[in-house]
N, C-alpha and C. Protein backbone atom coordinates (compact mmCIF):
# COMPACT_ATOMS: atom_id res chain seq x y z
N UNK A 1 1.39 -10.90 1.07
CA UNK A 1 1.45 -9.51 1.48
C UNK A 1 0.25 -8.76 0.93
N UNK A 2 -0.25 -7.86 1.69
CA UNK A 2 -1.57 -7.42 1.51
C UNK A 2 -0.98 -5.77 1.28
N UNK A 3 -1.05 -5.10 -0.08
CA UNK A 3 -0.52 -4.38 -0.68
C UNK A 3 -1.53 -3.48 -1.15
N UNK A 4 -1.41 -1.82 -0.95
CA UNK A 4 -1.75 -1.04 -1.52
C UNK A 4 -1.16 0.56 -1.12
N UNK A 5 -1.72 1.59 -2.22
CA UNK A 5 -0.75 2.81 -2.19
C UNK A 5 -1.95 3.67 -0.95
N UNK A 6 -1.54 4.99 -0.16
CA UNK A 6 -2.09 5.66 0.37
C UNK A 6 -1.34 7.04 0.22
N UNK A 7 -2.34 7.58 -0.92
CA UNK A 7 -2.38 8.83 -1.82
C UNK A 7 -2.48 10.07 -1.04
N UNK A 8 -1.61 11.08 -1.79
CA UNK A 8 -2.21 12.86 -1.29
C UNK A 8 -2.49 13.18 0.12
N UNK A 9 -0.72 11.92 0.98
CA UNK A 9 -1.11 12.51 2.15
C UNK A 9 -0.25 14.25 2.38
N UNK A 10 -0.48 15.09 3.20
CA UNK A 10 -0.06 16.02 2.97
C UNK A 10 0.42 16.41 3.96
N UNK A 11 1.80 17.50 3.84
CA UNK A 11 2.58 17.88 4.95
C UNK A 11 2.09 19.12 5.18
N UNK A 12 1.00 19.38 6.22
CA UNK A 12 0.50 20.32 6.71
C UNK A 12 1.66 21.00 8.13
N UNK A 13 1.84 21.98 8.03
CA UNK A 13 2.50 22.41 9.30
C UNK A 13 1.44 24.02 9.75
N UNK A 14 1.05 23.29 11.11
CA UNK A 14 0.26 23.76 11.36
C UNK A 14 0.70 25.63 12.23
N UNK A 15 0.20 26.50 11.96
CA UNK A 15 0.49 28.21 11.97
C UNK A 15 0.67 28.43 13.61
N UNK A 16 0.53 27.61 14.60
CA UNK A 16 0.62 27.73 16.21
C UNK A 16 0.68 26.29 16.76
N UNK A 17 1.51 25.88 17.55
CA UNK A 17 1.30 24.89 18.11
C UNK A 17 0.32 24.53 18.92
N UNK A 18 0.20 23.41 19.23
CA UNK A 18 -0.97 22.33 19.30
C UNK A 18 -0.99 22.39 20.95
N UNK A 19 -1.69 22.89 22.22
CA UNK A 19 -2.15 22.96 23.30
C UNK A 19 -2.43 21.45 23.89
N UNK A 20 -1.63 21.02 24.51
CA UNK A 20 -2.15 19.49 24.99
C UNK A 20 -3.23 19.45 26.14
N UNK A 21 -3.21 18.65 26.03
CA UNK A 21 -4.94 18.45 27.28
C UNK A 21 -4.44 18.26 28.60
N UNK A 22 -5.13 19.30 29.57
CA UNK A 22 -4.68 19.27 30.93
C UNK A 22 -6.13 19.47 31.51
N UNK A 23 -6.05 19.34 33.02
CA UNK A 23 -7.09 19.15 33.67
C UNK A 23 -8.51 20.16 33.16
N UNK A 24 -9.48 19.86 32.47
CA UNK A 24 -10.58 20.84 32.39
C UNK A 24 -10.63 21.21 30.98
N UNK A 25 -9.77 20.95 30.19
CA UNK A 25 -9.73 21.44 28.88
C UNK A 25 -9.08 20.20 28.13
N UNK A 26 -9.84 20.46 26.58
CA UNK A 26 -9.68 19.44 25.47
C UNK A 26 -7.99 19.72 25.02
N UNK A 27 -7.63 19.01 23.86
CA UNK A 27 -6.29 19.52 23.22
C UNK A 27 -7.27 20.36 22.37
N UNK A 28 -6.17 21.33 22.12
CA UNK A 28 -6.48 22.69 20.87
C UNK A 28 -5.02 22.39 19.85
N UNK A 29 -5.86 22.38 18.32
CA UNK A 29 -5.36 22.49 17.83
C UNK A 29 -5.52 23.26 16.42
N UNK A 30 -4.47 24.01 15.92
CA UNK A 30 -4.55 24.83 15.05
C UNK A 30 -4.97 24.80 13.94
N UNK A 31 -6.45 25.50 13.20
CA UNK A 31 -6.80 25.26 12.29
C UNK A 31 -6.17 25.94 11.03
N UNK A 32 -5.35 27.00 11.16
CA UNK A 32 -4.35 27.16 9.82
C UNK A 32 -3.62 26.62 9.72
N UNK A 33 -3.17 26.52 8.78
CA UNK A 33 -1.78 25.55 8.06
C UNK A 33 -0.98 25.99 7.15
N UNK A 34 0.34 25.70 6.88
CA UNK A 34 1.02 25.72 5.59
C UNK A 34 0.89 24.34 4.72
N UNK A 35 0.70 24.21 3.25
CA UNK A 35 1.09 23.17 2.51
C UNK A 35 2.46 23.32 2.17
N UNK A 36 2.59 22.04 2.32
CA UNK A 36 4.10 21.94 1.98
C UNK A 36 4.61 20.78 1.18
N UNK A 37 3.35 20.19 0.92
CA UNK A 37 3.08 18.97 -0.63
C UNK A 37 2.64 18.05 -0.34
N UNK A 38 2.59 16.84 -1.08
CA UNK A 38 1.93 15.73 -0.69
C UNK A 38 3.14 14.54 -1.15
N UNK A 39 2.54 13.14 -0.33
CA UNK A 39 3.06 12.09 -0.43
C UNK A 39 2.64 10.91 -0.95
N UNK A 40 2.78 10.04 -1.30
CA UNK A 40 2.37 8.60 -1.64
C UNK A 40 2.75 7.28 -0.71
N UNK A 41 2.35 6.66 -0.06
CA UNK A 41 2.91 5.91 0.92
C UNK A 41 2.54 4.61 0.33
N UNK A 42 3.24 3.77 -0.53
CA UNK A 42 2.98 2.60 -1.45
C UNK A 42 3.49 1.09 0.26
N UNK A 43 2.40 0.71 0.71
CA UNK A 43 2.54 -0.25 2.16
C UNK A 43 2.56 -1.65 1.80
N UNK A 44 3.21 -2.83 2.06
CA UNK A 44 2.93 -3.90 2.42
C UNK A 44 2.29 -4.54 4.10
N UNK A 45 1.27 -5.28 3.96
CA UNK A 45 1.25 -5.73 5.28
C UNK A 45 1.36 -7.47 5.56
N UNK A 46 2.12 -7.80 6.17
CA UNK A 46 2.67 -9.32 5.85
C UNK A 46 1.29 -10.15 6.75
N UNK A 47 0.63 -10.66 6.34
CA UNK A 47 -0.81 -11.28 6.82
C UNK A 47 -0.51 -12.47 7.75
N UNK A 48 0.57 -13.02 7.63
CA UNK A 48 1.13 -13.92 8.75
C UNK A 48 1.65 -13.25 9.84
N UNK A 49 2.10 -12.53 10.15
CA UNK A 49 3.00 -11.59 10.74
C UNK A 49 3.04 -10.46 11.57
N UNK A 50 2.48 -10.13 10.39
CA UNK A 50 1.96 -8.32 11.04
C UNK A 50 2.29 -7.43 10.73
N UNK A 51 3.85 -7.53 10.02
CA UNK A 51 5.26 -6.63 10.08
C UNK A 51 4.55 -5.72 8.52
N UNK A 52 5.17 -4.61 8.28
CA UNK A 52 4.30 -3.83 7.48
C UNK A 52 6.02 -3.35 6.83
N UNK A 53 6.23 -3.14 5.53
CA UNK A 53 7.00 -2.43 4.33
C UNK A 53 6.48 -1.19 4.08
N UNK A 54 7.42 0.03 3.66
CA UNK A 54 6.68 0.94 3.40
C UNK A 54 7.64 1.56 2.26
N UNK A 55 7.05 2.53 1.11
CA UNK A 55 8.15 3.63 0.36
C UNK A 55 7.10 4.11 0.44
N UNK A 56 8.28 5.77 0.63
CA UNK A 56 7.46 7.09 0.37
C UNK A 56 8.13 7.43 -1.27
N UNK A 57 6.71 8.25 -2.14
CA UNK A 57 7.47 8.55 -3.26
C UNK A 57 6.61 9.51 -3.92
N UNK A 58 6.43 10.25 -4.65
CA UNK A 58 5.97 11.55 -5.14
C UNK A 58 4.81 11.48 -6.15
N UNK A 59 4.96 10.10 -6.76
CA UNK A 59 3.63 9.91 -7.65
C UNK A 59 3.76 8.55 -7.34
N UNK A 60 2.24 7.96 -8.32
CA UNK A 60 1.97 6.40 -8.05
C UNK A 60 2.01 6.17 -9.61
N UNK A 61 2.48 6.04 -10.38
CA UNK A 61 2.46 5.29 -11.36
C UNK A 61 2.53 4.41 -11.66
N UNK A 62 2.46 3.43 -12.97
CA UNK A 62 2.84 1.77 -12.69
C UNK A 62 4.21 1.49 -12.63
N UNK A 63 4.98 2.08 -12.92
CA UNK A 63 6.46 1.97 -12.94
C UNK A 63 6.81 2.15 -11.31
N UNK A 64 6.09 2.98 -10.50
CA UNK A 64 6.27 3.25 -9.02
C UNK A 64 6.00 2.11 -8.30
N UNK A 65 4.58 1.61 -8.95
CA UNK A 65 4.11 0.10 -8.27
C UNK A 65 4.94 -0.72 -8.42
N UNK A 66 5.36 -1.03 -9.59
CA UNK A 66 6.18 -2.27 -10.12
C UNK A 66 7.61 -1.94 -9.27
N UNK A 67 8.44 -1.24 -9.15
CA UNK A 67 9.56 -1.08 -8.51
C UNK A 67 9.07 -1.09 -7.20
N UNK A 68 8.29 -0.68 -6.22
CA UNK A 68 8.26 -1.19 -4.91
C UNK A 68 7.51 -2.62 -4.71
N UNK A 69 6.71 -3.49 -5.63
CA UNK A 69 7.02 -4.83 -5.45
C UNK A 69 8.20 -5.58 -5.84
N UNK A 70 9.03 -5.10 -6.37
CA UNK A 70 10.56 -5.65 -6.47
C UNK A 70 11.20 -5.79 -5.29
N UNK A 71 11.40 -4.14 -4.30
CA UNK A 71 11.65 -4.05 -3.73
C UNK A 71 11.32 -4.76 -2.37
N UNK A 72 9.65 -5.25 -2.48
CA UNK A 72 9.13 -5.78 -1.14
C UNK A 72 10.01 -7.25 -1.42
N UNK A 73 9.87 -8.09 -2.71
CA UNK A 73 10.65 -9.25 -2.99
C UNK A 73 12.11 -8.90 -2.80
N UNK A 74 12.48 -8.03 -3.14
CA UNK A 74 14.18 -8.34 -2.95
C UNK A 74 14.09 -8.40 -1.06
N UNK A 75 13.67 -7.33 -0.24
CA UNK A 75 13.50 -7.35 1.03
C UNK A 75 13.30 -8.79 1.55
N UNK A 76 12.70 -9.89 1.32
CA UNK A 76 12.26 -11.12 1.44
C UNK A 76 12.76 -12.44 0.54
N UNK A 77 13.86 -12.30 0.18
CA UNK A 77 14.76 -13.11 -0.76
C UNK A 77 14.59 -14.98 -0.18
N UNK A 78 14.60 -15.48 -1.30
CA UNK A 78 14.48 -17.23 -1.00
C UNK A 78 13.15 -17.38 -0.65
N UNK A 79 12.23 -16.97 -1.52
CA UNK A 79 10.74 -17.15 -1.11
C UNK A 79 10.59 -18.64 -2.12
N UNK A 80 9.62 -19.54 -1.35
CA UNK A 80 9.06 -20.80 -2.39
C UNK A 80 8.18 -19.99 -3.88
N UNK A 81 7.44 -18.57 -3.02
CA UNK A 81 6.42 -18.11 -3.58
C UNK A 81 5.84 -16.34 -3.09
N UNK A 82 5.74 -15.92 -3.83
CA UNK A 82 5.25 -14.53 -3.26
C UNK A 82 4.00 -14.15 -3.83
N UNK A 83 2.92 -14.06 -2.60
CA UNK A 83 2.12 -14.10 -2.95
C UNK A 83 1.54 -12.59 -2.49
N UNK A 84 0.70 -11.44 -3.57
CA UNK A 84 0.29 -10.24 -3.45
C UNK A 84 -0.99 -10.08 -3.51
N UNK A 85 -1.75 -9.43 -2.25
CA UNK A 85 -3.40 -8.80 -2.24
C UNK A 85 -3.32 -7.60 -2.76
N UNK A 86 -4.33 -7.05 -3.49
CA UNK A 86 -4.22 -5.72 -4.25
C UNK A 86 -5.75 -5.49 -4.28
N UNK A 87 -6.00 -4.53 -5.00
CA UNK A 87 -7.34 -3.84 -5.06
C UNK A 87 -7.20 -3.83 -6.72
N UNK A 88 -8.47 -3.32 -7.61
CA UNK A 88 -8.11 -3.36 -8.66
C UNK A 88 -8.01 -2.50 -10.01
N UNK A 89 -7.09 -1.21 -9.48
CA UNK A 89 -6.65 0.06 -9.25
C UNK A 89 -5.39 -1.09 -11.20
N UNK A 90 -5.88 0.40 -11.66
CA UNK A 90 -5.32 0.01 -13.05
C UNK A 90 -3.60 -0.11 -13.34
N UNK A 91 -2.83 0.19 -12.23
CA UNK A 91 -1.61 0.57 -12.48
C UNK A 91 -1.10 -1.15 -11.20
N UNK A 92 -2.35 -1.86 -10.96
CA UNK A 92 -1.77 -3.26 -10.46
C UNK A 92 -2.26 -4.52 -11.36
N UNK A 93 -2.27 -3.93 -12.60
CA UNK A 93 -2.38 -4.54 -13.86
C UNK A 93 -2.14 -4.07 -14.77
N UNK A 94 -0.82 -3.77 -14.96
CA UNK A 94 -0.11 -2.93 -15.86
C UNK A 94 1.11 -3.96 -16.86
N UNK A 95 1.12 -3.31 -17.91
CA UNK A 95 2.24 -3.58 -18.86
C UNK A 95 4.11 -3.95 -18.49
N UNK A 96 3.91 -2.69 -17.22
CA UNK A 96 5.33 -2.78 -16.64
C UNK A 96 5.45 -4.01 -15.59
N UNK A 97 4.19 -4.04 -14.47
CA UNK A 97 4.49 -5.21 -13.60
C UNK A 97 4.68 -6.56 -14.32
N UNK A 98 3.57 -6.34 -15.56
CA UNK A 98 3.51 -8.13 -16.08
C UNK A 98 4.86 -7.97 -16.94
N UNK A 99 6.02 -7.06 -17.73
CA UNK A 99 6.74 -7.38 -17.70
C UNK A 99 7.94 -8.11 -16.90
N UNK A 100 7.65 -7.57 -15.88
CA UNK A 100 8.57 -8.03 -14.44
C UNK A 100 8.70 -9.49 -14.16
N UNK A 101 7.12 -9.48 -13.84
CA UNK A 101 6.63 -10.89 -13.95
C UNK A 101 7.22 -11.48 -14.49
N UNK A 102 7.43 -11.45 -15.60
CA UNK A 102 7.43 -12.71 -17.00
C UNK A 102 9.25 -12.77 -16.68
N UNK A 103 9.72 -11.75 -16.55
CA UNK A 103 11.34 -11.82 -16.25
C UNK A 103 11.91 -12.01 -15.15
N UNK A 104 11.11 -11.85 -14.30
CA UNK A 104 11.90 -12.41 -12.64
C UNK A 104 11.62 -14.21 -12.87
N UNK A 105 10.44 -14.32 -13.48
CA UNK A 105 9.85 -15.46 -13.07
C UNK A 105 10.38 -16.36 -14.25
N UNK A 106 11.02 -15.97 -14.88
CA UNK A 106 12.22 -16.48 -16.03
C UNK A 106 10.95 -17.14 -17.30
N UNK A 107 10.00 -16.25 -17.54
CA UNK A 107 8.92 -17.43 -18.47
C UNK A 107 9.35 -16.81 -19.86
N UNK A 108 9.55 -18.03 -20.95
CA UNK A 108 9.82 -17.85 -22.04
C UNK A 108 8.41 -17.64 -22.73
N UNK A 109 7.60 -16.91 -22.68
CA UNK A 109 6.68 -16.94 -23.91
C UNK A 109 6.58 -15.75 -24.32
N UNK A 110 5.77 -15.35 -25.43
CA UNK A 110 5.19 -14.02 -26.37
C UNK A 110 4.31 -13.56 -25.13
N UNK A 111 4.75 -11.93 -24.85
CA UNK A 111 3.55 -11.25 -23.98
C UNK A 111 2.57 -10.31 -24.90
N UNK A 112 3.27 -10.34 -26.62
CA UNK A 112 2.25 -9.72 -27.59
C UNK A 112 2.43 -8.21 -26.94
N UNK A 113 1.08 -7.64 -27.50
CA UNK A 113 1.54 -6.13 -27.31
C UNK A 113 0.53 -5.04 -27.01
N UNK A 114 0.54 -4.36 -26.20
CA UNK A 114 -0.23 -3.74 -25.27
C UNK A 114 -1.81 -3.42 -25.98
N UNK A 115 -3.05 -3.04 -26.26
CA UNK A 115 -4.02 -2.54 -26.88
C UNK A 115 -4.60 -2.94 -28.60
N UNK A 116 -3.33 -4.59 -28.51
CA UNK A 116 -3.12 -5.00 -29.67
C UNK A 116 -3.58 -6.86 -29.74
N UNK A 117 -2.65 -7.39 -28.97
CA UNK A 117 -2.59 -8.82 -28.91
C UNK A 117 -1.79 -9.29 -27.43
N UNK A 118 -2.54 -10.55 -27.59
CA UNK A 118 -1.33 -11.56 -27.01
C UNK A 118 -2.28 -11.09 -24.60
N UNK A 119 -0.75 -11.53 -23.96
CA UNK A 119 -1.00 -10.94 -22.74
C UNK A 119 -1.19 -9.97 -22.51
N UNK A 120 -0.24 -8.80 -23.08
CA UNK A 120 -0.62 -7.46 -22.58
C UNK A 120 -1.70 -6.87 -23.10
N UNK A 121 -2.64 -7.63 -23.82
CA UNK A 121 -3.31 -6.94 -25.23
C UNK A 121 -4.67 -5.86 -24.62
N UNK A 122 -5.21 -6.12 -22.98
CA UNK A 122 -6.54 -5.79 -21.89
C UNK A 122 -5.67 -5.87 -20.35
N UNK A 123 -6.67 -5.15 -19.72
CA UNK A 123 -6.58 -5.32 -18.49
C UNK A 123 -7.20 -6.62 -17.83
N UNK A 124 -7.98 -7.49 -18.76
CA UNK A 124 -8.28 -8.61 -18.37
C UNK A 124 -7.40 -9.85 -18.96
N UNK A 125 -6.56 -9.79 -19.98
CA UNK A 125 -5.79 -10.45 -20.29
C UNK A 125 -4.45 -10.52 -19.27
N UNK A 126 -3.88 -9.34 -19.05
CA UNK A 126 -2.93 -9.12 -18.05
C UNK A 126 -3.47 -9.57 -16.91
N UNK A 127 -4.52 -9.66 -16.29
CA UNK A 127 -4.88 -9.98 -14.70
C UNK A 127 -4.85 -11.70 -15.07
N UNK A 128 -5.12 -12.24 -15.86
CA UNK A 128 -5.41 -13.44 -16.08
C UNK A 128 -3.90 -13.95 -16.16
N UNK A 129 -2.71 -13.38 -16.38
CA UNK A 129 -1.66 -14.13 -16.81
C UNK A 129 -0.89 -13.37 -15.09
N UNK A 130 -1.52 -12.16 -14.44
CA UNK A 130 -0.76 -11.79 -12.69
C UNK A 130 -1.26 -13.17 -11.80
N UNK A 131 -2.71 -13.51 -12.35
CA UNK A 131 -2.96 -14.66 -10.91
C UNK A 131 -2.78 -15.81 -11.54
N UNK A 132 -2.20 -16.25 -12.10
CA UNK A 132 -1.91 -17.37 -12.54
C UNK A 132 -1.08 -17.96 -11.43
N UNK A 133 -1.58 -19.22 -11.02
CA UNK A 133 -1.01 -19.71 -9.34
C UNK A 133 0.49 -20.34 -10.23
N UNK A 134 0.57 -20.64 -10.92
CA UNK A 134 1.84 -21.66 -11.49
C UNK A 134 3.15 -20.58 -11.43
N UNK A 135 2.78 -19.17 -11.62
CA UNK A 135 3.91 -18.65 -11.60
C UNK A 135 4.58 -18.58 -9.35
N UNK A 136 5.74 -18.08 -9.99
CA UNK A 136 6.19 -17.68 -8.49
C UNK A 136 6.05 -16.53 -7.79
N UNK A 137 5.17 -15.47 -8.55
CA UNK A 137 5.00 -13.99 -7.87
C UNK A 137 3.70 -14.38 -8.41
N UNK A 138 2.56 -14.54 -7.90
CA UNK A 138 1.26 -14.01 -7.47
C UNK A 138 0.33 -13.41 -7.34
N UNK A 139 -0.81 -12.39 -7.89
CA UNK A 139 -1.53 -11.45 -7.65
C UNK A 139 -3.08 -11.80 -7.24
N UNK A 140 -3.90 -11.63 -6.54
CA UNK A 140 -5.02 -11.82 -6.22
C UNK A 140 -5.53 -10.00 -6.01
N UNK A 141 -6.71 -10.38 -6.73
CA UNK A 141 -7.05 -8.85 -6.55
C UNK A 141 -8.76 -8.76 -5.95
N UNK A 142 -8.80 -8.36 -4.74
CA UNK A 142 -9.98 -8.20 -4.29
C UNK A 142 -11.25 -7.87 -5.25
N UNK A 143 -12.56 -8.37 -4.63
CA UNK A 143 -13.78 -8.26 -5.84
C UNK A 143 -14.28 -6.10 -5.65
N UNK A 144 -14.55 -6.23 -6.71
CA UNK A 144 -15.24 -4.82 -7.13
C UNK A 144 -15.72 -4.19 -6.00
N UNK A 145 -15.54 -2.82 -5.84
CA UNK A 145 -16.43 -2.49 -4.36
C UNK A 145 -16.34 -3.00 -3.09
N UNK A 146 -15.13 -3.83 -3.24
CA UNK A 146 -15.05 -4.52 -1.53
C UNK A 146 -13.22 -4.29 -1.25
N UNK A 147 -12.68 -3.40 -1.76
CA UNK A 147 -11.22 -3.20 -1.47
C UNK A 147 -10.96 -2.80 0.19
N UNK A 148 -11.95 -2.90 1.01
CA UNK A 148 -11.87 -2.99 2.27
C UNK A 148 -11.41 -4.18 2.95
N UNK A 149 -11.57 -5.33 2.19
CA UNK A 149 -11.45 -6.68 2.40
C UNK A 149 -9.54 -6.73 1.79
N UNK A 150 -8.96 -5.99 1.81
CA UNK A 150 -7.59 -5.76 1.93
C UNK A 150 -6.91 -5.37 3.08
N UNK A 151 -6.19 -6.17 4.04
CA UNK A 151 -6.35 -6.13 5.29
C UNK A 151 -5.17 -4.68 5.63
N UNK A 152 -4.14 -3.95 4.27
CA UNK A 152 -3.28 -2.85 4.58
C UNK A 152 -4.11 -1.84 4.94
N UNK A 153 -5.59 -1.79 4.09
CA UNK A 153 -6.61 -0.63 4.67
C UNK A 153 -6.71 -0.69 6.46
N UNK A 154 -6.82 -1.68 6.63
CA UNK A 154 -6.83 -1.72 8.38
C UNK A 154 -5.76 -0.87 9.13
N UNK A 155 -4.67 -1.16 8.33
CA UNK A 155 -3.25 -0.40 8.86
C UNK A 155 -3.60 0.89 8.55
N UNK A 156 -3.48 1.54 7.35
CA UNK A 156 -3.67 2.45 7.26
C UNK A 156 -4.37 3.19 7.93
N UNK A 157 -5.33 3.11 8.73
CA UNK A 157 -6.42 3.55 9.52
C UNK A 157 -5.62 3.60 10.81
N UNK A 158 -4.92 2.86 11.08
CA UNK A 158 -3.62 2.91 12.31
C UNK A 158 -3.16 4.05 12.05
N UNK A 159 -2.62 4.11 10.76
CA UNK A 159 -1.36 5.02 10.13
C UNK A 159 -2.54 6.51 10.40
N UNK A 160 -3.48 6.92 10.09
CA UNK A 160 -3.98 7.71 10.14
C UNK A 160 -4.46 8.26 11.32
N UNK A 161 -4.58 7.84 12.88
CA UNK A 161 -5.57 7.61 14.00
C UNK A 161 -3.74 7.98 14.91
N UNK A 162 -2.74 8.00 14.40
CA UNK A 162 -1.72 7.65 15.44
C UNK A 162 -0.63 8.93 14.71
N UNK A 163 0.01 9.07 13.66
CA UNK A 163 0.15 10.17 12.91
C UNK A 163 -0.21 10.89 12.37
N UNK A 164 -1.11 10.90 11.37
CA UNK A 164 -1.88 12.09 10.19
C UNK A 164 -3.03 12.97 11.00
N UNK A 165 -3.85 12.09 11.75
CA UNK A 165 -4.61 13.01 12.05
C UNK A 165 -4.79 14.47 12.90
N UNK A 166 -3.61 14.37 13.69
CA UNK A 166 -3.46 15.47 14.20
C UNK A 166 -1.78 15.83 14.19
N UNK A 167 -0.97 15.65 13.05
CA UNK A 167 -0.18 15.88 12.54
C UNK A 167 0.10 17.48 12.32
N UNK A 168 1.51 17.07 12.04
CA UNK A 168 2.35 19.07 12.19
C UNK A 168 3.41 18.69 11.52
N UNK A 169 4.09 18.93 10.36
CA UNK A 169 4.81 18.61 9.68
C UNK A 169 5.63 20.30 8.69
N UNK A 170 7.18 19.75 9.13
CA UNK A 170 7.20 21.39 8.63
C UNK A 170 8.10 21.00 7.22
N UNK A 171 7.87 19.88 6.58
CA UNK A 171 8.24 19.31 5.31
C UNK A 171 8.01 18.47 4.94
N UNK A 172 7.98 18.17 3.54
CA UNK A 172 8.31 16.87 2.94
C UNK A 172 9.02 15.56 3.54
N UNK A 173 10.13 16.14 3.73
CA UNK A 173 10.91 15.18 4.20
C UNK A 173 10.97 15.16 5.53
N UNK A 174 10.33 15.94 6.58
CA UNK A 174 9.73 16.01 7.62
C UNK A 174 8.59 14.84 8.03
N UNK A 175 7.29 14.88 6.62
CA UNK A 175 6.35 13.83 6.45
C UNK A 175 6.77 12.78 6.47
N UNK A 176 7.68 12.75 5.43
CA UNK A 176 8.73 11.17 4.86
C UNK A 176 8.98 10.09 6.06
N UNK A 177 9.84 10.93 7.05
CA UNK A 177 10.62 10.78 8.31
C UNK A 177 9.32 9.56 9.34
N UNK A 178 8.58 10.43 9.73
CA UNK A 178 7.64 10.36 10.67
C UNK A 178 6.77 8.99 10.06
N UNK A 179 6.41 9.40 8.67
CA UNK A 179 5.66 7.82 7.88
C UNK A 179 6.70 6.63 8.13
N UNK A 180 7.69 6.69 8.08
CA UNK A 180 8.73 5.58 7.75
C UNK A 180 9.36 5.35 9.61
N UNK A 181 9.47 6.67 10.35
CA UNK A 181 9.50 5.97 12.04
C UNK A 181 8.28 5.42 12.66
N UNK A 182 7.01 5.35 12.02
CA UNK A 182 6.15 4.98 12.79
C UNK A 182 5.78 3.69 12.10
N UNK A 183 6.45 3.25 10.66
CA UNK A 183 6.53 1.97 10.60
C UNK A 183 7.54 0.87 11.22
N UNK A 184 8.56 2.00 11.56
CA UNK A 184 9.64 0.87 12.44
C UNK A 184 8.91 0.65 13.47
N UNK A 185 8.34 2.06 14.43
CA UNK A 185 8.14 1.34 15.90
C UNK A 185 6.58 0.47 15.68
N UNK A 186 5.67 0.46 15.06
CA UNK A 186 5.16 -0.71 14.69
C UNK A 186 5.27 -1.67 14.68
N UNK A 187 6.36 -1.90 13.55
CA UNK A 187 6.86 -3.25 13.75
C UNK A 187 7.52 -3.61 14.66
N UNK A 188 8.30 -2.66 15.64
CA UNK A 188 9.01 -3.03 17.16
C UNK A 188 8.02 -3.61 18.26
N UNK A 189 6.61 -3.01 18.11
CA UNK A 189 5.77 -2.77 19.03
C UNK A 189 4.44 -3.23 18.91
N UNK A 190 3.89 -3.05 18.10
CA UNK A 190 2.79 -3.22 17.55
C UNK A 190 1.95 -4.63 16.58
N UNK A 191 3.08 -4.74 15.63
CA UNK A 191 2.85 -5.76 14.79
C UNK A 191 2.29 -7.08 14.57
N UNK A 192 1.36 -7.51 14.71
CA UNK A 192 0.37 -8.51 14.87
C UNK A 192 -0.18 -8.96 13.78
N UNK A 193 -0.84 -10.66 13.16
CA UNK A 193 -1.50 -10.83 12.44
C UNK A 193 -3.04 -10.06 12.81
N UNK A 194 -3.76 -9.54 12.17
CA UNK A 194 -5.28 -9.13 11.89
C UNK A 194 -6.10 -10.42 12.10
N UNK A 195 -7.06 -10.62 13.44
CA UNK A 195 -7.52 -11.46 13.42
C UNK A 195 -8.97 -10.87 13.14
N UNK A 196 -9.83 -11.44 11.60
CA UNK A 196 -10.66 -11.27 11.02
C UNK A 196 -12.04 -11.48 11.95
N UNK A 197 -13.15 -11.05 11.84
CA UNK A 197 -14.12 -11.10 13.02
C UNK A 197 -15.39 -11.54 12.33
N UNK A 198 -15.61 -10.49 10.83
CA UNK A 198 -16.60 -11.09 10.03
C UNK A 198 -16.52 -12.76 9.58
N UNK A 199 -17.68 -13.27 9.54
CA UNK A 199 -17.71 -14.70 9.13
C UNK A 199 -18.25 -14.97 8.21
N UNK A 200 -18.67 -14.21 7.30
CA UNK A 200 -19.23 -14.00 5.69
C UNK A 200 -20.81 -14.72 5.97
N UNK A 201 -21.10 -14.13 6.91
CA UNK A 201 -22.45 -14.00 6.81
C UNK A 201 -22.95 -13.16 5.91
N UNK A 202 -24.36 -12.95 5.60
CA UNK A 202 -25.24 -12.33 4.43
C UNK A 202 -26.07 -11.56 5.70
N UNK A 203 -25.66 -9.90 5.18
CA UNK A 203 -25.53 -8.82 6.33
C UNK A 203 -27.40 -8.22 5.71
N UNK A 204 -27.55 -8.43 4.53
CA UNK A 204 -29.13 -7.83 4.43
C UNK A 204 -29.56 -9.03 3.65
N UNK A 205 -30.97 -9.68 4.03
CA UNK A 205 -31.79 -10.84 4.17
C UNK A 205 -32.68 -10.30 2.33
């Protein structure tokens, strides 16, 4: 699953409705707005598949991360293996997920102690004990500067081009609604593996 959060989207409700396009004229749409807050949209996108997971939730913390990869695993129960794409955003190498880790995945050893020793002791110690292939939950985290090469950014750009961008939202839970129906009919409709086009050619000589 190709995993990441999409931050500070916001429930704009726009001050006049939106003029649709008829013969001779563009759509018009209203440049005032009300705020009415923002969202966090924490996505899975299943890379075999197509089918996309979603929670909406109010902040991203690591405790936020770590409970909606539980959640994507409990959703997908009797896995050989679960395997997660990430970017390398500090709260997907955190204290709380690699606790998880170590306890879903039943491992008896010392994780030592955060800024001190042991696994949790760096953010490079912890990434070294998330991709460890031997366990049964997984992390691979895209290289520096290339978190584009995370194929949920693709979605997201869906998510943005089909709802957000010319969006009207007269709440929170208005936003909520609309993020979470346009992942069902997606997946009713839409849902496809990403067939990759680049061939890792070397783009400047």
């Amino acid at each position: 699953m190709s995993v990441d959060e999409k931050t500070g989207i916001q429930a704009l409700e726009r001050e006049a409705p939106t003029k649709g396009v008829r013969s001779g004229y563009i759509e018009k749409t209203e440049y005032n707005y009300k705020r009415h807050g923002t969202q966090v949209l924490i996505a899975a996108f299943n890379v075999t598949s197509g089918i996309v997971s979603g929670v909406c939730l109010d902040t991203r913390t690591e405790i936020d991360f770590t409970s909606v990869i539980k959640k994507f695993i409990e959703d997908n129960p009797d896995r050989d293996k679960y395997h997660f794409v990430v970017d390398n955003l500090n709260t997907h190498k955190s204290e709380t997920l690699v606790n998880f880790v170590a306890q879903y995945c039943a491992l008896d050893q010392a994780l030592g102690i955060k800024g001190k020793n042991g696994i949790l002791k760096s953010m490079p110690t912890r990434e070294a004990f998330l991709t460890d292939k031997s366990h049964k939950i997984v992390f691979y985290y895209t290289p520096k500067h290339a978190s584009w090469m995370n194929q949920i950014e693709i979605w997201f750009s869906t998510l943005v081009k089909k709802v957000l961008k010319r969006g009207n939202f007269i709440s929170i839970q208005d936003l909520k609604n609309r993020l979470l129906d346009f992942i069902d009919y997606f997946n009713n409709t839409m849902a496809k593996p990403f067939k990759w086009t680049y061939q890792g050619k070397v783009l400047v000589a």
